[in-house]
Structure formats: structure tokens, C-alpha cells
Protein backbone atom coordinates (compact mmCIF):
# COMPACT_ATOMS: atom_id res chain seq x y z
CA UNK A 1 -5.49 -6.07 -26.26
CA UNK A 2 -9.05 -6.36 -26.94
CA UNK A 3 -9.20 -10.08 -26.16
CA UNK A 4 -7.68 -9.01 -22.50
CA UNK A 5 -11.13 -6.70 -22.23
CA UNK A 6 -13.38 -9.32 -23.38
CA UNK A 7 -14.06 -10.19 -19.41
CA UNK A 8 -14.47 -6.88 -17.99
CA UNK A 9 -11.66 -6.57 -15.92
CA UNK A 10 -11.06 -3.22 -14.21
CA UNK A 11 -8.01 -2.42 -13.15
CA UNK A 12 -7.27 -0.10 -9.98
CA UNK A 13 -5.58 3.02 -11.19
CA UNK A 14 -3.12 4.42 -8.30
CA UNK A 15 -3.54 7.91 -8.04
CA UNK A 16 -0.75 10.32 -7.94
CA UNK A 17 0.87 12.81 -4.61
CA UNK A 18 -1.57 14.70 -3.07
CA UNK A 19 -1.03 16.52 0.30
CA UNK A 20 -1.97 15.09 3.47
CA UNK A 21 -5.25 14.90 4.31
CA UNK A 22 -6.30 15.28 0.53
CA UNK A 23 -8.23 12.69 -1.56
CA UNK A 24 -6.38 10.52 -4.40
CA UNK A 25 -9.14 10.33 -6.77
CA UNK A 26 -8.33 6.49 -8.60
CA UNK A 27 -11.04 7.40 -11.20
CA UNK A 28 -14.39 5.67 -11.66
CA UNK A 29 -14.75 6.13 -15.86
CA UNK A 30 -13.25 4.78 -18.20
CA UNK A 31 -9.66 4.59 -19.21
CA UNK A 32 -9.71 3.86 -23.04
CA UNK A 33 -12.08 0.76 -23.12
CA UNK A 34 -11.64 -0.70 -19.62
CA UNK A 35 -13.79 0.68 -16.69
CA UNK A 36 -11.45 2.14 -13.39
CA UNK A 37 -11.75 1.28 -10.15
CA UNK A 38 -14.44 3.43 -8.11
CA UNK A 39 -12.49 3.31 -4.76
CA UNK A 40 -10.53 6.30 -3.73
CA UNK A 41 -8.12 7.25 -0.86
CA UNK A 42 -7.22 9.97 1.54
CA UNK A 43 -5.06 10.35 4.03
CA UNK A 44 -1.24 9.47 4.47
CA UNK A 45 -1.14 8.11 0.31
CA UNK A 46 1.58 8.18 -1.67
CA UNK A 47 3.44 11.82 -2.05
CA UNK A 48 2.15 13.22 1.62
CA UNK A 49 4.66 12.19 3.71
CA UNK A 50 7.23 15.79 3.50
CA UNK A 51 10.38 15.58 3.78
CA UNK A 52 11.12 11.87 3.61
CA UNK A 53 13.56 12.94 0.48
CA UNK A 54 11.75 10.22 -1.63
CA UNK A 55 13.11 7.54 0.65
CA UNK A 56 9.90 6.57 2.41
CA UNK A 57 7.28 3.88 0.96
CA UNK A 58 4.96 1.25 1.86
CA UNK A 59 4.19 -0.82 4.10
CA UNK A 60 5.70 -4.39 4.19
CA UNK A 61 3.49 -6.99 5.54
CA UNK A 62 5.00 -9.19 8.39
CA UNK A 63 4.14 -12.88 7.38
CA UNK A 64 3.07 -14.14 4.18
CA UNK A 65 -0.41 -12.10 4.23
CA UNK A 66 -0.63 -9.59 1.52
CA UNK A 67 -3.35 -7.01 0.50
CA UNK A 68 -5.74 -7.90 -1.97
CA UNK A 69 -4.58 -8.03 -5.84
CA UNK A 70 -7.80 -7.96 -7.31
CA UNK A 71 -11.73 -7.97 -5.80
CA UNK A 72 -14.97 -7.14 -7.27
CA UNK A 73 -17.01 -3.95 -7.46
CA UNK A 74 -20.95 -2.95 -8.04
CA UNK A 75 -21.77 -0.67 -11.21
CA UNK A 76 -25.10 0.31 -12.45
CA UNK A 77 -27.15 -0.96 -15.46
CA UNK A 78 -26.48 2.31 -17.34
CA UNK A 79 -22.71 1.98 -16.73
CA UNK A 80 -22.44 -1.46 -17.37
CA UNK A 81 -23.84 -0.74 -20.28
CA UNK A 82 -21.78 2.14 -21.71
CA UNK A 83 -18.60 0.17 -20.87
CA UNK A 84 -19.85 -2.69 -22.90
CA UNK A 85 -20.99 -0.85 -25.50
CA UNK A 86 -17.78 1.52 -25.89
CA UNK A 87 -15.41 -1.69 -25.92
CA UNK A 88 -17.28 -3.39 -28.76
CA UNK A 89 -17.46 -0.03 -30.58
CA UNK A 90 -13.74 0.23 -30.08
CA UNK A 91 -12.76 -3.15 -30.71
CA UNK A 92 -14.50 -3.90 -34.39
CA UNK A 93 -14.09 0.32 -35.71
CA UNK A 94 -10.33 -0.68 -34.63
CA UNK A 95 -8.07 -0.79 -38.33
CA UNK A 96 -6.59 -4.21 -38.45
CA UNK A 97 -8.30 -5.58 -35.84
CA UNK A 98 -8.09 -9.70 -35.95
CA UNK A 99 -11.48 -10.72 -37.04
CA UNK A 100 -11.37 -13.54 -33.68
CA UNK A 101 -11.27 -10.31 -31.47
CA UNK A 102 -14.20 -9.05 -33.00
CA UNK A 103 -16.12 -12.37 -32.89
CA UNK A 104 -14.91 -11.99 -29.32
CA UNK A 105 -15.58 -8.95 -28.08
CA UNK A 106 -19.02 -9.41 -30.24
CA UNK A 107 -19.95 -12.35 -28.22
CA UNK A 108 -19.18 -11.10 -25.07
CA UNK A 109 -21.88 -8.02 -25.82
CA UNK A 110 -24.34 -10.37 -26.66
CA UNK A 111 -24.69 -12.47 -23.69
CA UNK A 112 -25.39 -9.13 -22.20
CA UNK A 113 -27.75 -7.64 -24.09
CA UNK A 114 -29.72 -10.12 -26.18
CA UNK A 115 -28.53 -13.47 -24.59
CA UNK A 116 -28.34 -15.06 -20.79
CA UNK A 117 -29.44 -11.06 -19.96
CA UNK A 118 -31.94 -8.61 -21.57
CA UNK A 119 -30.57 -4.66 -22.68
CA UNK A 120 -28.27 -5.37 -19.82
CA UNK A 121 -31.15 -5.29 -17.15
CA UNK A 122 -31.93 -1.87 -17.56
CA UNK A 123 -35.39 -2.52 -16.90
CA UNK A 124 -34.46 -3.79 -13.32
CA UNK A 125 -31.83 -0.77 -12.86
CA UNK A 126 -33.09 -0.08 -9.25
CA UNK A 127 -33.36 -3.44 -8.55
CA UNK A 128 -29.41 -4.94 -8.51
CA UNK A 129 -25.80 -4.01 -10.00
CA UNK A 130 -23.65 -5.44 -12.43
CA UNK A 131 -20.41 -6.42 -10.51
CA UNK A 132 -16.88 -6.55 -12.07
CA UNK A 133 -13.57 -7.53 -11.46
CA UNK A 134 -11.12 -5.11 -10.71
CA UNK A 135 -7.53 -5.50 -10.33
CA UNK A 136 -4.58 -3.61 -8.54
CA UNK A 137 -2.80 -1.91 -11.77
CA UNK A 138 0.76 -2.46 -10.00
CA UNK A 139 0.50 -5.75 -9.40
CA UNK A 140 -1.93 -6.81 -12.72
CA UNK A 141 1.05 -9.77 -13.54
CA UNK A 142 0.96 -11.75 -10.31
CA UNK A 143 -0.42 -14.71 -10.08
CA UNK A 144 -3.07 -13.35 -7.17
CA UNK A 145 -4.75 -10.67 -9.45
CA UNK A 146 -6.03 -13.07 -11.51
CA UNK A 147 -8.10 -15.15 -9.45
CA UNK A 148 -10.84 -12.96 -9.66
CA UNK A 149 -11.60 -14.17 -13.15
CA UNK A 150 -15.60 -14.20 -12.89
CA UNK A 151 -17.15 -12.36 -15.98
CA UNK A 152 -19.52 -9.50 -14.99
CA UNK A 153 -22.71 -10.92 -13.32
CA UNK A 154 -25.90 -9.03 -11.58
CA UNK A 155 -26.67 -8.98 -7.73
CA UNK A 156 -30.31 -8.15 -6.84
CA UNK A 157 -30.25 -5.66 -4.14
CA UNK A 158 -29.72 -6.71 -0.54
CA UNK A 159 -28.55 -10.37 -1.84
CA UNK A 160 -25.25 -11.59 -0.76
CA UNK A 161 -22.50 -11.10 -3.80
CA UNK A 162 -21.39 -14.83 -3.98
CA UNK A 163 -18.07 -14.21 -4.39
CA UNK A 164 -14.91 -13.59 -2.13
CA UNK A 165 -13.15 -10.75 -2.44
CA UNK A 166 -15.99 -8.28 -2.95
CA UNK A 167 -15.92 -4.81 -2.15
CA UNK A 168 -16.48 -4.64 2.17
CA UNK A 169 -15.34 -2.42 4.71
CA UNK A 170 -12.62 -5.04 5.78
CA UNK A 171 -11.27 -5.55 2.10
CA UNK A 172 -11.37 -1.63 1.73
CA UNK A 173 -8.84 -1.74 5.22
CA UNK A 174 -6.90 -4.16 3.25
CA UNK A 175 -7.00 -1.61 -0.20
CA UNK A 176 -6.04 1.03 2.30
CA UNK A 177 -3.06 -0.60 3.61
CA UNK A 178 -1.35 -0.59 0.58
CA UNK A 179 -1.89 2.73 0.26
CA UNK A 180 -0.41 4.01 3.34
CA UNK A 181 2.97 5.97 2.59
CA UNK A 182 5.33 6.19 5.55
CA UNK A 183 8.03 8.74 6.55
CA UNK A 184 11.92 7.56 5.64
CA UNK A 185 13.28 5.45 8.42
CA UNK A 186 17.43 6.99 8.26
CA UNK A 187 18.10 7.71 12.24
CA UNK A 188 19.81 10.34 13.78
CA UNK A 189 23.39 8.99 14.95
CA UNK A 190 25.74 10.72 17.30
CA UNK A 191 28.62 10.76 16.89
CA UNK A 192 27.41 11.97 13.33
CA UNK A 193 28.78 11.25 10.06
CA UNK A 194 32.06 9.29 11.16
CA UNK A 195 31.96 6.58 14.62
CA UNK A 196 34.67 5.10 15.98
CA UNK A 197 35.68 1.55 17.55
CA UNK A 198 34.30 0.70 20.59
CA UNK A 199 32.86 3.81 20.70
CA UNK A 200 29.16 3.75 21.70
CA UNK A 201 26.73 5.48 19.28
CA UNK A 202 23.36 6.75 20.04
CA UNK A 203 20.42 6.45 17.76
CA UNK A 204 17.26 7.98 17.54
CA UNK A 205 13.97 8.63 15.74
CA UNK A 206 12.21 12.23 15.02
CA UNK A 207 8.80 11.95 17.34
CA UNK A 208 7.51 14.56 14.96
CA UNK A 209 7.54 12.22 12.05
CA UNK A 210 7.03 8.71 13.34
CA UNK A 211 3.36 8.98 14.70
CA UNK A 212 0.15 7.47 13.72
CA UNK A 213 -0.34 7.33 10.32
CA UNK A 214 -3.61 6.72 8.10
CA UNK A 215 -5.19 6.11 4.94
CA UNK A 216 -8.73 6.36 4.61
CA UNK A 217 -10.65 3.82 1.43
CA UNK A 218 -14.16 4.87 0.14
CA UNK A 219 -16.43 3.79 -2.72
CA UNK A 220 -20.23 4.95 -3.05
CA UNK A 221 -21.30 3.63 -6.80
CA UNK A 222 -24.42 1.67 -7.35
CA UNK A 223 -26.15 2.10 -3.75
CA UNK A 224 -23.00 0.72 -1.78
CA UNK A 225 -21.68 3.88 0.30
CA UNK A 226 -19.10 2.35 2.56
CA UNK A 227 -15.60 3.18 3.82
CA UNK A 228 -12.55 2.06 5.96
CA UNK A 229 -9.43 3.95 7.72
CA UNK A 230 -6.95 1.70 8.08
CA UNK A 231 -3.98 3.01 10.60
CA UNK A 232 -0.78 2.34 11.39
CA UNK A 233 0.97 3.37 14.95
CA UNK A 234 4.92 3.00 14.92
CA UNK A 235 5.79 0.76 17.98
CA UNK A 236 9.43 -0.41 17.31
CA UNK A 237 12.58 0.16 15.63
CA UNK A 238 15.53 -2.20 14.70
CA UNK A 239 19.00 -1.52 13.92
CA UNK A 240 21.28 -4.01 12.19
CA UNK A 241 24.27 -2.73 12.20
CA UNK A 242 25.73 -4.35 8.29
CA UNK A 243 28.18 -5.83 10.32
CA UNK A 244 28.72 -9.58 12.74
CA UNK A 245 31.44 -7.50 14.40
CA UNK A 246 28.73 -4.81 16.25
CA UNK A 247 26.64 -4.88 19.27
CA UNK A 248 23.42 -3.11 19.52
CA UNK A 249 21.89 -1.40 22.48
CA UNK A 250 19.38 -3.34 23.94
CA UNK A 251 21.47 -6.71 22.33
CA UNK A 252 18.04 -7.16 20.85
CA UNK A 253 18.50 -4.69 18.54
CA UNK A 254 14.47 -3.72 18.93
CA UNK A 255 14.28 -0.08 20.63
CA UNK A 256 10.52 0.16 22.12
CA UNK A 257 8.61 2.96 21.36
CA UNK A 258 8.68 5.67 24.84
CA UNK A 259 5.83 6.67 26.23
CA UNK A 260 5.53 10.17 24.23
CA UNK A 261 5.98 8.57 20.92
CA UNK A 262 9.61 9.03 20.13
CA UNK A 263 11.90 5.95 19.66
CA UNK A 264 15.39 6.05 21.05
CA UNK A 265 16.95 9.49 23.10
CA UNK A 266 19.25 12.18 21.72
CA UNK A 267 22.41 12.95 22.80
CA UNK A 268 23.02 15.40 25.16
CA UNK A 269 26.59 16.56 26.56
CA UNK A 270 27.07 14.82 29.74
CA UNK A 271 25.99 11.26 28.26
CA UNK A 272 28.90 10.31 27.18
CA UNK A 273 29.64 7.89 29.83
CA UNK A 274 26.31 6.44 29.76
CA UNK A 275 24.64 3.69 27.69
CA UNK A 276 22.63 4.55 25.27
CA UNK A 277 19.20 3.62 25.53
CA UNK A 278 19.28 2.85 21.32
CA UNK A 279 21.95 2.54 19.47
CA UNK A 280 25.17 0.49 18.76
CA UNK A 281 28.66 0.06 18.52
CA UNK A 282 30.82 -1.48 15.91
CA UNK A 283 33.82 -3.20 17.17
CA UNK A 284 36.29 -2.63 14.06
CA UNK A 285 36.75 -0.28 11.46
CA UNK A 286 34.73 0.12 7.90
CA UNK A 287 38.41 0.53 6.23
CA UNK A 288 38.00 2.29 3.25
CA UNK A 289 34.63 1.97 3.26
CA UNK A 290 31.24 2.24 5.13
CA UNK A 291 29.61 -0.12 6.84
CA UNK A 292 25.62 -0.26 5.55
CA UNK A 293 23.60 0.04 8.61
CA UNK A 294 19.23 -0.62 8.17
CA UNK A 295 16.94 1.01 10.49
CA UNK A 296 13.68 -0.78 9.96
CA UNK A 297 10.39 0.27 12.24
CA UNK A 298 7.70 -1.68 12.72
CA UNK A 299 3.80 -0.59 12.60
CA UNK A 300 1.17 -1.67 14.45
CA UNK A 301 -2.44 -1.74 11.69
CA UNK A 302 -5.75 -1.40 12.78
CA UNK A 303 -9.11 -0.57 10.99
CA UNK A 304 -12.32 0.77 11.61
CA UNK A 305 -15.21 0.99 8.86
CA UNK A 306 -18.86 1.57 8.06
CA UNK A 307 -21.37 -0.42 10.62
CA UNK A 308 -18.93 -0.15 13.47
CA UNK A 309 -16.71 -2.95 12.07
CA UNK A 310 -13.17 -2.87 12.69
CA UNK A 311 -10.03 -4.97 13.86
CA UNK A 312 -6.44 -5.65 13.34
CA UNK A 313 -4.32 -6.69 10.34
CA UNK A 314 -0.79 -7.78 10.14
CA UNK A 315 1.81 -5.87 11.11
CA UNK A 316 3.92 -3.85 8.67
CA UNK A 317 7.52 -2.46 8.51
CA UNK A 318 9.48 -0.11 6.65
CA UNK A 319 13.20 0.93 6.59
CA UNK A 320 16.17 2.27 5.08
CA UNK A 321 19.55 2.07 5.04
CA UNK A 322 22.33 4.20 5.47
CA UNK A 323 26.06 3.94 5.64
CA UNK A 324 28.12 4.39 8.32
CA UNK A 325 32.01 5.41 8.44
CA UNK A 326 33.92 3.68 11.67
CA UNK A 327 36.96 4.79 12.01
CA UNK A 328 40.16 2.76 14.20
CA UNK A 329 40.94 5.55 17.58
CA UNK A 330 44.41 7.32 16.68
CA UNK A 331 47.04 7.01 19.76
CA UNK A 332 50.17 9.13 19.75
CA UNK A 333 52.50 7.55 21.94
CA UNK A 334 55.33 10.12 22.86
């Protein structure tokens, strides 16, 4: 474990359910003797969205595009050098400790304070930061969070960090997007509960729920004080029906988004005639069994951040399924 610290990795702790509109704290200290990531979120984060039933999640990137697995972050002097200093302490006052991790974690310390560096630049605190590698905790294993593998090295202030992935406004959009929790995508069928053959059903989306959604991504350590919303505006839904023998309504399957936000219209007596506007029909029965239909919506992501930069990222979706009884239409012939 203490050979895994040696390069002063930090690892981006996801904080737990807060209500909307409240900050998820993801730390900034220590967690035993690696340092935590200094970015935290508001906004739409996991645990805010009510009443999803614990159905709802993340978004899913469109494409092959995903957020950021790892990316690099300023500290001070002073912090740099208590997280140095606390790991070595740690690692060789461990009992049983293999005698390589202490050579290890020893020479790590020393290229920092008596080696390429002096008392880990303290004398030229206002001058730079140390910068670190930091690493999305969820996804630590894939390959992706460990290209940023570059051991801790100082940035004089107002010099460009020569590195990609460090901390910006855009990559903080990116940090954010990840973040953002959406509502449960299950649609509101009529008929309800049981359908029949060739019997059109309606389908529908709560307006209420599915409306512009965003997560906001901050850090202010070490003179950088920057930040990014990242939001994501629902502008489709698609049914597949778990079935080849189903049509959807449009045949698309993709129901637009209306012009006052909701997707699809409810049922209303009188409409039975009519086509709905959403929805489907399955041309045979489920038998003894349900047919599994997936309502998936699709977001539309933009950002805005510190400086008046901004733009668009990939589009996300999100659904569920749900399963659907269709029964055969009982005749009595007399």
C-alpha cells in the first residue's frame, strides 16, 4: 500500500446525497496518507434527485468520449509538505513494514526536501504550487486513470502547467458531468399496468421532473479560484418496446421534447380514437410474462465557467426499464 503512495497520487473522493442545491464537499485533507481531491460539487449530485425511487443515475456519454479519470491539481508548499511528511512517517513507524517500502517511500521524501528540491520550496511558497495527480476513486482500476502518472512537480505562478489534464474550467465541466444525477426515466403508460394487442398505448414523461438539470465544479487551493456548471436540458425520449413484434409512435421511436418541456401527452377520455403523439403498440401478447420495455432520454450538455468560457460536450442519456403485461382481446361469440 505504501509503494502505491510513493507518487503522490490523490484520488477524488465522491461525496455522499446532499439536497439539491447543496454542496458535496469531496474533501481537500488527507485520507490516511494520501491527499483528497480539492474539487467539490453542487447542484443536481448524487442523492438530490427526489423521488426517482433509487432508479435514476448518471449520465451516459453518447460516443466513445468519457469524462476525465484522473487530472492534476495545485497544492501549496506547506501542504505538499505535510502530505509528504505524514506518508513517510506512516510508512517506516508502520509494524512489519517491508524494508523496500521504506527505502521507497524514504527516497521519494528526499528528492523533495534535500534532493532535485530544497525543504520542498517553502522558501518560494508565494511564488508557485506543487501539483499532483489526482484520480477519480470509482474508476482508480481503468486503464485511463493512470495516465496521469507524473510525480509531484512545482509550477511558478502564472506559468503554463505542462501537462494535459490539469485542473481548467473546461476539465471541471467534464468533472461535473459525471456528477450530474438524473431523475428515473419509467413513463407513464395508459392503458396502465396491463395493454392489450393492437391496442394503442400512450406514453408520457412528468414535465415537473425532466427539466434542466445542473451540477456546478469548484476548486480554490493554492491561488487557482475557478469553477464550471455544467448542464444538461432533456430534449428526447426513446421507447423500445423489448419486443420485434411492436410499433412505436412516431415509427422512430424518438418523442421530441414540446415546447413547454414535457415529452409525450397524457391521456385524456375522448383520445381513444386518436394516435398517440408517444407511445406504442405491441402486436401480440407477453404470454405468461411481460414484455421489458426501456425508456431512455437523451440530454443535451453545455458549460459555462470562470473567464466567460463555455461550450458544449457530448450528449448524454439515461433510462430505465420497465415491464409491460400485453394481454390477447377476449371475444365472446354467442
Amino acid at each position: 500500500m505504501a509503494l502505491a503512495l510513493v507518487p503522490g497520487t490523490a484520488f477524488a473522493q465522491r461525496g455522499g446525497g446532499s439536497s439539491q442545491g447543496s454542496t458535496t464537499d469531496t474533501g481537500g485533507g488527507r485520507e490516511g496518507t494520501s491527499l483528497v481531491s480539492r474539487v467539490v460539487y453542487s447542484g443536481a449530485t448524487a442523492g438530490t434527485q427526489g423521488g426517482g425511487g433509487g432508479d435514476g443515475g448518471g449520465l451516459q456519454p453518447v460516443g466513445d468520449w468519457t469524462p476525465p479519470a484522473c487530472w492534476y491539481e495545485p497544492r501549496s508548499a506547506a501542504e505538499f509538505r505535510d502530505y509528504v511528511e505524514t506518508m513517510y512517517d506512516d510508512t517506516v513507524n508502520t509494524p512489519g513494514q517491508h524494508s523496500y517500502a521504506k527505502s521507497a517511500v524514504g527516497m521519494f521524501r528526499n528528492e523533495y526536501k534535500d534532493g532535485t528540491y530544497e525543504n520542498y520550496n517553502l522558501d518560494k511558497k508565494d511564488e508557485g504550487n506543487w501539483w499532483v495527480a489526482v484520480r477519480d476513486e470509482d474508476r482508480s482500476m481503468e486503464p485511463e486513470a493512470q495516465a496521469c502518472d507524473r510525480k509531484p512537480f512545482w509550477v511558478e505562478n502564472g506559468d503554463p502547467v505542462p501537462v494535459e489534464n490539469a485542473i481548467t474550467p473546461e476539465v471541471l465541466a467534464e468533472l461535473a458531468y459525471s456528477r450530474v444525477e438524473l431523475p428515473a426515466t419509467e413513463v407513464t403508460l395508459r392503458p396502465e399496468g396491463n395493454t392489450k394487442v393492437n391496442l394503442p398505448t400512450w406514453a408520457w414523461l412528468d414535465k415537473a421532473r425532466f427539466k434542466e438539470t445542473s451540477v456546478t465544479a469548484a476548486i480554490a487551493v493554492g491561488g487557482l479560484n475557478i469553477q464550471a456548471t455544467t448542464t444538461a436540458q432533456p430534449v428526447s425520449l426513446k421507447l423500445e418496446p423489448g419486443t420485434p413484434d411492436a410499433e412505436t409512435y412516431p415509427a422512430s421511436g424518438e418523442c421530441a421534447i414540446d415546447d413547454d418541456g414535457s415529452i409525450g401527452e397524457p391521456y385524456a377520455r375522448g383520445k381513444a380514437d386518436r394516435t398517440p403523439p408517444c407511445g406504442l403498440k405491441y402486436l401480440r401478447s407477453s404470454g405468461d410474462g411481460t414484455f421489458e420495455l426501456r425508456a431512455t432520454v437523451t440530454w443535451d450538455i453545455t458549460w459555462t465557467g470562470t473567464g466567460g468560457t463555455g461550450g458544449d460536450l457530448p450528449d448524454g442519456t439515461f433510462g430505465n426499464e420497465q415491464a409491460v403485461t400485453v394481454q390477447e382481446i377476449q371475444a365472446i361469440n354467442r
